[in-house]
C-alpha atoms as a PDB file:
ATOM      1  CA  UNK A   1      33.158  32.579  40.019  1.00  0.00           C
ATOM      2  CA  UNK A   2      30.966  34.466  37.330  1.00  0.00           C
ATOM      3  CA  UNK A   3      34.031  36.357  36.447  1.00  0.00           C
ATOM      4  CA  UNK A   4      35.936  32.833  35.552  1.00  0.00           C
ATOM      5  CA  UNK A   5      36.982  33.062  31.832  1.00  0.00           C
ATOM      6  CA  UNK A   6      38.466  29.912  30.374  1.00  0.00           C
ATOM      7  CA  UNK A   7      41.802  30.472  27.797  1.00  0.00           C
ATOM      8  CA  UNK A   8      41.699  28.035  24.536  1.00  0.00           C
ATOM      9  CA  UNK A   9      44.738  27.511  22.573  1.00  0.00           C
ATOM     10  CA  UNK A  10      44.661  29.619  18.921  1.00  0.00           C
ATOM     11  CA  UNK A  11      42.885  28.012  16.892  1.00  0.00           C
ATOM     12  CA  UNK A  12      41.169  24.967  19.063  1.00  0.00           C
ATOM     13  CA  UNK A  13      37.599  24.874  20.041  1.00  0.00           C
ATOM     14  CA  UNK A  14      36.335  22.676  22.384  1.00  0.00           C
ATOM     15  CA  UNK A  15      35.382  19.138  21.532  1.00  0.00           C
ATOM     16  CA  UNK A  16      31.490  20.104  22.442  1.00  0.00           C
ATOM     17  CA  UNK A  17      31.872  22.874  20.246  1.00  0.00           C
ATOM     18  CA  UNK A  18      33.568  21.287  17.637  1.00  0.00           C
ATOM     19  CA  UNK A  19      30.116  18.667  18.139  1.00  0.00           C
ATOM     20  CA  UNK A  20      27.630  21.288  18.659  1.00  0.00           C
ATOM     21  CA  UNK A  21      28.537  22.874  14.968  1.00  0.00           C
ATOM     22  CA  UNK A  22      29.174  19.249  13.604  1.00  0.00           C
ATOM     23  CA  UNK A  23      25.097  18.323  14.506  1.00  0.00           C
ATOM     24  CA  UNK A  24      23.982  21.438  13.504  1.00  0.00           C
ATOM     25  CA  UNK A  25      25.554  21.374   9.789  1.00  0.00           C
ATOM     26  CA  UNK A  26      24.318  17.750   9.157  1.00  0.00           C
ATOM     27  CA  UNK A  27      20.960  17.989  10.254  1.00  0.00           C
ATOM     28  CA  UNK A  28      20.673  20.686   6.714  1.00  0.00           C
ATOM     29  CA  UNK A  29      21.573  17.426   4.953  1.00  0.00           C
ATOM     30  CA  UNK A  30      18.775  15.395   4.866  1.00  0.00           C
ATOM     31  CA  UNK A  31      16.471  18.224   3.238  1.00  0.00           C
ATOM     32  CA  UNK A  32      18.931  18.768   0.483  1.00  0.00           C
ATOM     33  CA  UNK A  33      19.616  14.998   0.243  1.00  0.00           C
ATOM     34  CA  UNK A  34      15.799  14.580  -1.132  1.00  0.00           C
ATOM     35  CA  UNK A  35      15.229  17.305  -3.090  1.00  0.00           C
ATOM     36  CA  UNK A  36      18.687  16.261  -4.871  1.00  0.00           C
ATOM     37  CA  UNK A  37      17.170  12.540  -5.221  1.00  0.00           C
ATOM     38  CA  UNK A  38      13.425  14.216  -6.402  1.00  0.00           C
ATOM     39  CA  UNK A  39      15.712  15.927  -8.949  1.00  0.00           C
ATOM     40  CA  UNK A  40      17.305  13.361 -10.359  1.00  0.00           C
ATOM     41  CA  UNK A  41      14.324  10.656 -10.706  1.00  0.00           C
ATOM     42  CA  UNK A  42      12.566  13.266 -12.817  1.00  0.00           C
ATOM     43  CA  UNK A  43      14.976  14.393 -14.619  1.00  0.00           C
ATOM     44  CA  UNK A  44      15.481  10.269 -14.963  1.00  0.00           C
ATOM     45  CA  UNK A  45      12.048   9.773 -15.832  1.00  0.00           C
ATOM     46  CA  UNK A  46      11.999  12.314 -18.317  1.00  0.00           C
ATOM     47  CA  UNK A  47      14.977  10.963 -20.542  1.00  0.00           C
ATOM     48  CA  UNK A  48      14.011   7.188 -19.961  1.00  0.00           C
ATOM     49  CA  UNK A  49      10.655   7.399 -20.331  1.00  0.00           C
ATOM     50  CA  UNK A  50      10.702   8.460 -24.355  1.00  0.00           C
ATOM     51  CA  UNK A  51      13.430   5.705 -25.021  1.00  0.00           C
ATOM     52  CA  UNK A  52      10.890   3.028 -23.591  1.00  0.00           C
ATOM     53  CA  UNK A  53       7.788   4.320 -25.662  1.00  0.00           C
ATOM     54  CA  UNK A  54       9.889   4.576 -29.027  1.00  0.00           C
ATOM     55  CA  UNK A  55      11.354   1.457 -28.354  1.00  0.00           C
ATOM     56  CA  UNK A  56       8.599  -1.204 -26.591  1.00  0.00           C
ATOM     57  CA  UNK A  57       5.097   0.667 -28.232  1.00  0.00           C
ATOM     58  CA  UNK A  58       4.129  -1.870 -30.996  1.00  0.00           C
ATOM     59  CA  UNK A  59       5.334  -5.225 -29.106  1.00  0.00           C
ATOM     60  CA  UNK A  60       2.277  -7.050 -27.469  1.00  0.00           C
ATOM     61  CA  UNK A  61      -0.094  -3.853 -27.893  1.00  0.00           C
ATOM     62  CA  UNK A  62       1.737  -1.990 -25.442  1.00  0.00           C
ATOM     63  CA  UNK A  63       1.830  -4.100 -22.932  1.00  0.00           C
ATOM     64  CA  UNK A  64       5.592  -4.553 -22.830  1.00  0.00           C
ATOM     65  CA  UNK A  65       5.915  -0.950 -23.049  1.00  0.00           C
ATOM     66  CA  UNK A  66       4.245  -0.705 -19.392  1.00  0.00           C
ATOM     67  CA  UNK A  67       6.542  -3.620 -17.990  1.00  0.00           C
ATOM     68  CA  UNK A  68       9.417  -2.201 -19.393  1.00  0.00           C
ATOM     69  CA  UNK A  69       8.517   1.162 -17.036  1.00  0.00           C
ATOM     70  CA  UNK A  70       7.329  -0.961 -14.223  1.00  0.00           C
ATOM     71  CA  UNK A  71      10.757  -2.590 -14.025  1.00  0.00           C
ATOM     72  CA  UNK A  72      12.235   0.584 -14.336  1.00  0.00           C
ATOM     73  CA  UNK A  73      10.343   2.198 -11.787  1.00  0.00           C
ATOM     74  CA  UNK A  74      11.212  -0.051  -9.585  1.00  0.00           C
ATOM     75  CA  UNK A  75      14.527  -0.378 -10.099  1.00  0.00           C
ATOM     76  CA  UNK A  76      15.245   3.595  -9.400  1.00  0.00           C
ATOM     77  CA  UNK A  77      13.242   3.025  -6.626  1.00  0.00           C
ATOM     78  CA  UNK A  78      14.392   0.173  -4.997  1.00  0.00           C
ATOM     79  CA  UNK A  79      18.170   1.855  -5.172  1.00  0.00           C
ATOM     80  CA  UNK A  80      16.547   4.911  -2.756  1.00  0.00           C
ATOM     81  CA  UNK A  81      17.585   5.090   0.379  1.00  0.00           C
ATOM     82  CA  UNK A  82      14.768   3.965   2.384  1.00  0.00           C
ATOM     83  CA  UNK A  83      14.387   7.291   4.409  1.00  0.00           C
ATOM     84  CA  UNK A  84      13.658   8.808   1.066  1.00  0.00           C
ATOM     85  CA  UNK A  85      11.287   6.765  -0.614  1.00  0.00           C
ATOM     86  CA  UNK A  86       8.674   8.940   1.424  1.00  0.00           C
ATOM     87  CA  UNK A  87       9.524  11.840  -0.297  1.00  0.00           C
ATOM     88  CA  UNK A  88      10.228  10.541  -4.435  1.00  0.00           C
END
């Protein structure tokens, strides 16, 4: 019985196998998933960011300036997937 060898056609794994490697790959996802989404909010940040200030600085003393980014802010964060929210 130790001796029992199983014979797959060319080319076909089976389906455990075919899951087993499937589970594996995607769980390498959700690391590169939020460093790609920290990437792209600062990089973001850093070309919005100016465009607000030379835009909103002398209405209301500023103070539109800083709702104008609050809006903002939470606009790039509210269109996060929640299970990365933690990490942006």
């Amino acid at each position: 019985m130790n001796r029992a060898q199983t014979r797959e056609l060319p080319g076909n794994h089976p389906f455990v196998v075919q899951q087993k490697f499937s589970n594996e790959f995607t769980t390498l996802w959700n690391a590169t998933a939020q460093d790609l989404c920290g990437r792209i909010h600062s990089l973001t940040a850093a070309h919005v960011s100016p465009m607000i200030k030379s835009h909103f600085m002398f209405y209301g003393d500023g103070r539109l300036k800083q709702w104008i980014q609050y809006v903002c802010y939470l606009r790039v964060l509210l269109s996060m997937p929640t299970n990365v929210l933690t990490v942006c």
